[in-house]
Protein backbone atom coordinates (compact mmCIF):
# COMPACT_ATOMS: atom_id res chain seq x y z
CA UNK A 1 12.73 -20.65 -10.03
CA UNK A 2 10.83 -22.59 -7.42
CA UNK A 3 8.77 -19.92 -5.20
CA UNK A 4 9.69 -19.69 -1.55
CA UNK A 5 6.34 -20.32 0.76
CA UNK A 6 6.24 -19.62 4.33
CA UNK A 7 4.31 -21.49 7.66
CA UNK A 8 0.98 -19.45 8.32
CA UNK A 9 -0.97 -20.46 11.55
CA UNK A 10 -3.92 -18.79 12.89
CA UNK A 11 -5.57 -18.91 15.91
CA UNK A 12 -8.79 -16.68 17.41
CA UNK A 13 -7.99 -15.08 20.48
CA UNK A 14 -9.56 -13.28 23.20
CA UNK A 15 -8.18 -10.05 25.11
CA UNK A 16 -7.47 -11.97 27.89
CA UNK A 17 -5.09 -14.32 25.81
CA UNK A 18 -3.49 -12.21 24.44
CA UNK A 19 -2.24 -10.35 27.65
CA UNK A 20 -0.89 -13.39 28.71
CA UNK A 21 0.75 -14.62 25.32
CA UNK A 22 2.51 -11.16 25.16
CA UNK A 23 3.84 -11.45 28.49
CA UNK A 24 5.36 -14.45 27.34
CA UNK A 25 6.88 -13.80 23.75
CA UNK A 26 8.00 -10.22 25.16
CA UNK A 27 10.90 -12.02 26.97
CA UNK A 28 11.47 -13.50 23.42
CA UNK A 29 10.89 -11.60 20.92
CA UNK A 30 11.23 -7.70 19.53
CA UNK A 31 8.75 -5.64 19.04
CA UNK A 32 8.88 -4.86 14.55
CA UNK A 33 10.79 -1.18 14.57
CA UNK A 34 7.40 -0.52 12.10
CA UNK A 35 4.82 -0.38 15.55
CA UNK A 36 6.89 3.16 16.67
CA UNK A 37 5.82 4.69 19.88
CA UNK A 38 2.19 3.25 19.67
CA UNK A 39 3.26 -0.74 19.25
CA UNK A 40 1.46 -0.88 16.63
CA UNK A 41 0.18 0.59 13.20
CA UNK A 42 -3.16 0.31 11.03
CA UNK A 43 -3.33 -2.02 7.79
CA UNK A 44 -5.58 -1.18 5.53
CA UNK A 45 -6.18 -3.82 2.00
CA UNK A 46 -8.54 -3.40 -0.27
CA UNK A 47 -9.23 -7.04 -2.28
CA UNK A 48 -9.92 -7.11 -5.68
CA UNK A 49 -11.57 -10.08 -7.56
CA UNK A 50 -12.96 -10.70 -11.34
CA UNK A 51 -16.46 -10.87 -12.16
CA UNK A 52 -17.76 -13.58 -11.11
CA UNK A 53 -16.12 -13.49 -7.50
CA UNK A 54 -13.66 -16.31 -8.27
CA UNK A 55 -11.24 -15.31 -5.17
CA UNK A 56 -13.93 -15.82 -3.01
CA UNK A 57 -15.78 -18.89 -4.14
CA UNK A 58 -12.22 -19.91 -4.31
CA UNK A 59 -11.71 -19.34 -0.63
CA UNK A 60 -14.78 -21.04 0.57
CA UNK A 61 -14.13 -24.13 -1.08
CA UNK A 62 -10.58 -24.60 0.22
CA UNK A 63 -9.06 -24.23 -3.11
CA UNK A 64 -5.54 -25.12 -3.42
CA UNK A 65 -3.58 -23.50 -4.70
CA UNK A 66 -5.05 -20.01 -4.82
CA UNK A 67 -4.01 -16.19 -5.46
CA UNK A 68 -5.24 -12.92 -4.42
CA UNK A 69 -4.29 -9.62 -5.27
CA UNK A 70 -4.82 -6.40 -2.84
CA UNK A 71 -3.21 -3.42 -2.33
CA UNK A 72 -2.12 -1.86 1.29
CA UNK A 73 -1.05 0.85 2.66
CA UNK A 74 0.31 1.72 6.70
CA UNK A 75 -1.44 3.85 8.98
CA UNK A 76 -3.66 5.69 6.10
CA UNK A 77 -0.77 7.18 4.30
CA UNK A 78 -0.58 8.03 0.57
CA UNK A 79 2.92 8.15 -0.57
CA UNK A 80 2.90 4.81 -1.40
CA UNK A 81 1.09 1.90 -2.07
CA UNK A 82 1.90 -1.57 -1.97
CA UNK A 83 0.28 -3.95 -4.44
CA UNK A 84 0.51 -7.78 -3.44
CA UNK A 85 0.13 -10.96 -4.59
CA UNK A 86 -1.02 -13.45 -1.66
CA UNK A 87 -0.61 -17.34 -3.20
CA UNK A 88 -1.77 -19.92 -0.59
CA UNK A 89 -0.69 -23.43 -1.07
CA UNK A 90 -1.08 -26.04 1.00
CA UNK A 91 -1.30 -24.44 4.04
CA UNK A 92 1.33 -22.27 3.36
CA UNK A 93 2.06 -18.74 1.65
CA UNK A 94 3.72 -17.20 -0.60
CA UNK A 95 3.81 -13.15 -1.11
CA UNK A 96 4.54 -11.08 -4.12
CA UNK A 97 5.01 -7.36 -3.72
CA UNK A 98 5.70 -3.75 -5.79
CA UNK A 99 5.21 -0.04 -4.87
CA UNK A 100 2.51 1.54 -6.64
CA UNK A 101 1.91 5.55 -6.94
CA UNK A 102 -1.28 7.56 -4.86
CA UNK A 103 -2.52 8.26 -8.32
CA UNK A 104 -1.43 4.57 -10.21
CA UNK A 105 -3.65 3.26 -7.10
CA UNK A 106 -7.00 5.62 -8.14
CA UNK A 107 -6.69 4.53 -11.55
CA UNK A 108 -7.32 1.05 -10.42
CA UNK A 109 -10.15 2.02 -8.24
CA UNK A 110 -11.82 4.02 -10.50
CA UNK A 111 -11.74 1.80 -13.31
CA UNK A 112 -9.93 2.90 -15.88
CA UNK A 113 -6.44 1.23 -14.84
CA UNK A 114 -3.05 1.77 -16.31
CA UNK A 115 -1.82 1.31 -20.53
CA UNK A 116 0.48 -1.84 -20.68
CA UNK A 117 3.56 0.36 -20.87
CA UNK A 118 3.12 1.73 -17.86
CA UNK A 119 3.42 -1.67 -15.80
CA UNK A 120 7.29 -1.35 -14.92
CA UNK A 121 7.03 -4.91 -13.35
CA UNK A 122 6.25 -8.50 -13.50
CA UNK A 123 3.65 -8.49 -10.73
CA UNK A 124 1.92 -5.07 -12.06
CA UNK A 125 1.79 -6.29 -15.39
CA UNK A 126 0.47 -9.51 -14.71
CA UNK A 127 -2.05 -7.57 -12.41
CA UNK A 128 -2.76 -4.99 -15.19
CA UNK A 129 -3.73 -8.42 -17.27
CA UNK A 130 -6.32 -9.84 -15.08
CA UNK A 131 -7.86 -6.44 -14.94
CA UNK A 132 -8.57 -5.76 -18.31
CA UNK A 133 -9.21 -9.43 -19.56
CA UNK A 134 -11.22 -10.91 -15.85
CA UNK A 135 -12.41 -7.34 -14.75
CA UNK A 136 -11.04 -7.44 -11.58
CA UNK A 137 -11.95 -4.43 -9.58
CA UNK A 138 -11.76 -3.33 -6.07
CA UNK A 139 -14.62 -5.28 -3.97
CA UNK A 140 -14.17 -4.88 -0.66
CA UNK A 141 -11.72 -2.85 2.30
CA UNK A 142 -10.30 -4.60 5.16
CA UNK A 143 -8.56 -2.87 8.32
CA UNK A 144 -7.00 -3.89 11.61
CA UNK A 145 -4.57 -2.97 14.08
CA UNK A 146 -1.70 -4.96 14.55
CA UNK A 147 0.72 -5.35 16.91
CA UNK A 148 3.87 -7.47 15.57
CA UNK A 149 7.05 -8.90 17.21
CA UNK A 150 9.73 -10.66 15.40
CA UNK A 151 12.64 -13.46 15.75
CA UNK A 152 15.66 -13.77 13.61
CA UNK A 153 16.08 -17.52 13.59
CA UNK A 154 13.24 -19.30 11.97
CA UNK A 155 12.34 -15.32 10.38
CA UNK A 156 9.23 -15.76 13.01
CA UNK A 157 6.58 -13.18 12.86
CA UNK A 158 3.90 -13.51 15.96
CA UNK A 159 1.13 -10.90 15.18
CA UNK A 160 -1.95 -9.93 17.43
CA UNK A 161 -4.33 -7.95 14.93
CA UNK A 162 -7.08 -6.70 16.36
CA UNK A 163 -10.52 -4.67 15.51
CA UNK A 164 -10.68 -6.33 12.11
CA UNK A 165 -13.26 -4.91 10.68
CA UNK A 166 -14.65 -4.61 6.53
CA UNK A 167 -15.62 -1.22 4.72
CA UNK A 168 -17.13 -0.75 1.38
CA UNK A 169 -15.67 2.86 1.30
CA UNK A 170 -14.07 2.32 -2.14
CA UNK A 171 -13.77 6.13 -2.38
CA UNK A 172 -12.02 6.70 1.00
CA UNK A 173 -9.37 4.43 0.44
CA UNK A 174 -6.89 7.20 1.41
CA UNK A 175 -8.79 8.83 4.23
CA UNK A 176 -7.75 9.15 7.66
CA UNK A 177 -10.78 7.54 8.98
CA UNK A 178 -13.60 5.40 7.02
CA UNK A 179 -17.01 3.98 7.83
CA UNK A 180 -16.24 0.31 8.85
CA UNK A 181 -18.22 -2.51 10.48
CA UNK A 182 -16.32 -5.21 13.06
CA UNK A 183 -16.67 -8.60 11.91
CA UNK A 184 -15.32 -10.53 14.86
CA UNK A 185 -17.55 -10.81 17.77
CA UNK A 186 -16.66 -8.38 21.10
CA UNK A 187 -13.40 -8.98 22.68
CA UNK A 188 -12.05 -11.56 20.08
CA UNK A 189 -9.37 -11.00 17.53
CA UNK A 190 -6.71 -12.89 15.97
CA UNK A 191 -3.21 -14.17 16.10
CA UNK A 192 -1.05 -14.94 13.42
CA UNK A 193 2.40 -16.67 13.80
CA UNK A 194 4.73 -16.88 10.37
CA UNK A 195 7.42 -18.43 10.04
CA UNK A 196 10.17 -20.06 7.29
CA UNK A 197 10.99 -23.78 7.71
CA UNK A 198 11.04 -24.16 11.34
CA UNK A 199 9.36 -22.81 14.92
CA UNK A 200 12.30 -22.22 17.41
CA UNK A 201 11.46 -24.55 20.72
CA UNK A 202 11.24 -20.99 22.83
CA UNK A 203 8.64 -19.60 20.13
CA UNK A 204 6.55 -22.47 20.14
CA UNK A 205 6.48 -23.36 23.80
CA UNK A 206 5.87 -19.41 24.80
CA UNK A 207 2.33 -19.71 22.40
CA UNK A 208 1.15 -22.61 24.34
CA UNK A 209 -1.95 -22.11 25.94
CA UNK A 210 -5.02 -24.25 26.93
CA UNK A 211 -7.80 -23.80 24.86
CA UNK A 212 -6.00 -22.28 21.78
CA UNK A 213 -6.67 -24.15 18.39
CA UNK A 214 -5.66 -23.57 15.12
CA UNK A 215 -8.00 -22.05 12.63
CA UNK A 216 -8.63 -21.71 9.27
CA UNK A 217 -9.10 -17.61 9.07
CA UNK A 218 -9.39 -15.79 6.13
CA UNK A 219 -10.14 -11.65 6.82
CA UNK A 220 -10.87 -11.20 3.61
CA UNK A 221 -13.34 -13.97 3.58
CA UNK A 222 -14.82 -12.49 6.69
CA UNK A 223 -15.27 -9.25 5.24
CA UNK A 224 -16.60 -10.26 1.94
CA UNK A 225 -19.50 -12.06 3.06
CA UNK A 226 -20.59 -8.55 4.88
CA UNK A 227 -20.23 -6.78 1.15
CA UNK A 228 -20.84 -9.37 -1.42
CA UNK A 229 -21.46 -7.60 -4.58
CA UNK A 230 -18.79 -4.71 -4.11
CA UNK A 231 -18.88 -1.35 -4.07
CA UNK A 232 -20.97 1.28 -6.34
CA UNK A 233 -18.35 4.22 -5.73
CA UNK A 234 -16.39 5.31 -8.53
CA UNK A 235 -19.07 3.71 -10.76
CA UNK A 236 -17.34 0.23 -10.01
């Protein structure tokens, strides 16, 4: 079965942008029933890669297609963990996804991972593969805010995630708080606008503004070249 990809565009933004491009889409669009009270939530990924950083050599280069497996979780909590598979092909994406256990999650980090038997789907299993036979392991933390609206025609997702920033904090994956480091410069961030096979007129005209390019943005790129060479917590 063919895989389904969807549009990713990316733009850097500054603070002042993006107070007028929510004015605009807020007219448009809803607010995701995920942001709560706050309009927003914390993502936090942490990227794995094999031995001899292949994901991110990959990256540089422009390599298409490419895959990359990370696992997130929402606002710091534990009860569950999503493992994903991120496969970028020309210029678009496609996204894999199970629900992993608190303590199926440590085994990964520490570096013992799970037996075979224990990989209840296609996406573990095939992760569970490239970790014993590529030794990928857990090489770098990345974590944002984001603030995300959404459209039902087109399945449009506009994002504004801001105070990206990278953490080698293997260890405090699950903690409320971890030692980070921003990676954008002051008062920039970025935008992110998905979408299926087409970008409703009313979308698309609301986003432009002078001055705003496209990009080619990768955060875990970003936050990789500010901990090349991993982590040494949990002996990994």
């Amino acid at each position: 079965m063919a895989l389904e990809y969807r549009h990713e565009l990316k733009y850097v933004v500054s603070v002042q942008q993006i107070i007028c491009l929510r004015s605009r889409i807020r007219s448009l669009m809803n607010l995701d029933s995920h942001a709560e009270e706050k309009k927003k939530y914390n993502i936090r990924s942490i990227y794995f890669d094999d031995y001899k950083n292949t994901c991110y050599f990959e990256n540089e280069d422009g390599t298409s297609p490419r895959e990359k497996f990370r696992m997130r979780i929402y606002n710091a909590g534990r009860e569950e963990v999503h493992l994903e598979l991120k496969r970028k092909e020309r210029g678009k994406t496609h996204k894999d996804s199970c629900i992993l256990t608190q303590a199926q999650c440590i085994a990964f980090l520490k570096g013992t991972g799970l037996p075979d038997c224990q990989a209840d789907s296609a996406l573990l299993w095939k992760f569970c593969l490239k970790y014993r036979t590529e030794l990928y392991r857990p090489k770098v933390i990345v974590e944002y805010e984001r603030e995300p609206y959404v459209y039902k025609n087109g399945n449009v997702r506009v994002t504004f995630d801001t105070d990206i920033r990278s953490s080698n904090c293997i260890a405090g994956f699950f903690d409320r708080k971890i030692f980070s480091r921003p990676v954008m410069p002051s008062g920039y961030h970025l935008m992110e606008v998905k979408y299926d096979e087409y970008l409703p007129d009313p979308i698309y005209d609301s986003l432009q503004l002078d001055n705003l390019q496209q990009t080619t943005f990768s955060k875990y790129y970003l936050c990789r070249k500010y901990n090349l060479g991993g982590s040494k917590e949990y002996g990994v």
